[in-house]
Protein backbone atom coordinates (compact mmCIF):
# COMPACT_ATOMS: atom_id res chain seq x y z
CA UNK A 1 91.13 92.48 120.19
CA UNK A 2 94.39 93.00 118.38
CA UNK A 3 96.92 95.88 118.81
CA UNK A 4 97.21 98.36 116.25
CA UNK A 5 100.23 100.70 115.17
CA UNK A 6 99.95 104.07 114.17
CA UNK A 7 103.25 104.66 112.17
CA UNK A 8 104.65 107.85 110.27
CA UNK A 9 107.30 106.91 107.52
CA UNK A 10 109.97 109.86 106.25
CA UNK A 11 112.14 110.07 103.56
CA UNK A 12 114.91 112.36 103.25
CA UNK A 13 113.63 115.19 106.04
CA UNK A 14 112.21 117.71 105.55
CA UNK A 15 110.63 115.53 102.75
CA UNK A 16 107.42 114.27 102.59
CA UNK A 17 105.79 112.00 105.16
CA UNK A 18 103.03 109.11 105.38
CA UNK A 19 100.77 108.56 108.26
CA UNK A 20 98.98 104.96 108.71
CA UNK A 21 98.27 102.10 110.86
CA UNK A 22 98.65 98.38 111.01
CA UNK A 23 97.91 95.33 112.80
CA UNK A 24 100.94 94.05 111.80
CA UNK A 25 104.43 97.04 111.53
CA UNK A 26 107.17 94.53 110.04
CA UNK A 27 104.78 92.99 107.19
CA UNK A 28 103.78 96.53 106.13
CA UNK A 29 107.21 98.05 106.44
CA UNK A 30 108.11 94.72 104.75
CA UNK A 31 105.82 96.26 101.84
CA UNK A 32 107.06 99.96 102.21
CA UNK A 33 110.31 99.09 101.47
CA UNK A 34 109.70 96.21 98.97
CA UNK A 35 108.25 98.83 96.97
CA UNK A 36 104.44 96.92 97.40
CA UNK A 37 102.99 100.16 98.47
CA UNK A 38 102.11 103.35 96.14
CA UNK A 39 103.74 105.81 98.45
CA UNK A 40 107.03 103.98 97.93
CA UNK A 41 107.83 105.25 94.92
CA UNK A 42 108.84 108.87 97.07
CA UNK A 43 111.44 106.58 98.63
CA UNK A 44 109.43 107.61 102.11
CA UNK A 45 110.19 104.41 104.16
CA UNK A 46 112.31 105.21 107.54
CA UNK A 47 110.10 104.66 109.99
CA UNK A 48 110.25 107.66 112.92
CA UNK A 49 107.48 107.54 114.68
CA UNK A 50 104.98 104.62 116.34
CA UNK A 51 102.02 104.70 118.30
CA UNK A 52 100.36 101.68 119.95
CA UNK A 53 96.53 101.25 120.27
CA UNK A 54 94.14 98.06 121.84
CA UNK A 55 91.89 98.51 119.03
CA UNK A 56 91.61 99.50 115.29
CA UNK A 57 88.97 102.23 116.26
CA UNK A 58 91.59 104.27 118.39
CA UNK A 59 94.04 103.93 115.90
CA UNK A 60 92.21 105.24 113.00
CA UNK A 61 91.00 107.32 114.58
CA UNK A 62 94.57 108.67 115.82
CA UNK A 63 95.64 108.45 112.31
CA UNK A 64 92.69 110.42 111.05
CA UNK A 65 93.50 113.49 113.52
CA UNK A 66 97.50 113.19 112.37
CA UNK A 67 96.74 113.59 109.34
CA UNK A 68 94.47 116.61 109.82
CA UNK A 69 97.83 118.27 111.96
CA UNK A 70 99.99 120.62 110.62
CA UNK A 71 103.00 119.72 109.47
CA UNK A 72 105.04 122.14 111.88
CA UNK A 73 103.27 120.30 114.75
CA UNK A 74 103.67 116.66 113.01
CA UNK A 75 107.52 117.62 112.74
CA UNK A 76 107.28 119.04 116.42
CA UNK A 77 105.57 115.47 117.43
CA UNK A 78 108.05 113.22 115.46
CA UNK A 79 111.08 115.19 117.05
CA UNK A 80 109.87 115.46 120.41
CA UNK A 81 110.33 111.19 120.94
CA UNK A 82 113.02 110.93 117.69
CA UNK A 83 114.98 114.03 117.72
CA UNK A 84 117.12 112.90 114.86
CA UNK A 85 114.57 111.18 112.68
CA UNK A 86 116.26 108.35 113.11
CA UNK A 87 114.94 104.73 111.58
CA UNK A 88 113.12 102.89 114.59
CA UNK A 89 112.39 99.67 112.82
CA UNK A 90 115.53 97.91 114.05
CA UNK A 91 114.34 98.94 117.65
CA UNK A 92 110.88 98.11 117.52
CA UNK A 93 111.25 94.71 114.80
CA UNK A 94 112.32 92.49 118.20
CA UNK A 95 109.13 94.06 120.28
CA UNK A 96 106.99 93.34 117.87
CA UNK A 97 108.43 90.04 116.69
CA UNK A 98 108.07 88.98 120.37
């Protein structure tokens, strides 16, 4: 079994968000910001949230019931472990490189 990452991208907050997973966080964000993905266009590609899952099930699942949240709670969830919406990728690129 391979890990998966939940993920929520942000633009310019309170903008818009995007919700997804991935077996593999620096290829997609790779994609996000290479403009590879539809929901690039919004210029939503700061990554401020990340989730880590043993299986594709349990993240999909995870991603399912996210997206189903409000948007008061989503902001409540992303500020709660990023309270300035910062970018995590340069944290998280050596963890997951490793």
């Amino acid at each position: 079994m391979s890990e998966h990452i939940v993920y929520i991208l942000s633009g310019v907050q309170p903008g818009p968000i995007f919700i997804n997973s991935t077996p593999n966080l620096l290829r997609r964000m790779t994609q996000h910001r290479g403009g590879k993905i539809r929901q690039s266009q919004f210029r939503i590609d700061r990554l401020v949230y990340v989730e880590r899952y043993a299986c594709a099930f349990k993240a999909q699942a995870r991603v399912r019931a996210l997206k189903a949240a409000s948007r008061e709670w989503l902001d409540a969830l992303i500020s709660s472990h990023n309270a300035g919406w910062e970018d995590l990728l340069p944290s998280h690129a050596v963890r997951i490189a490793a």
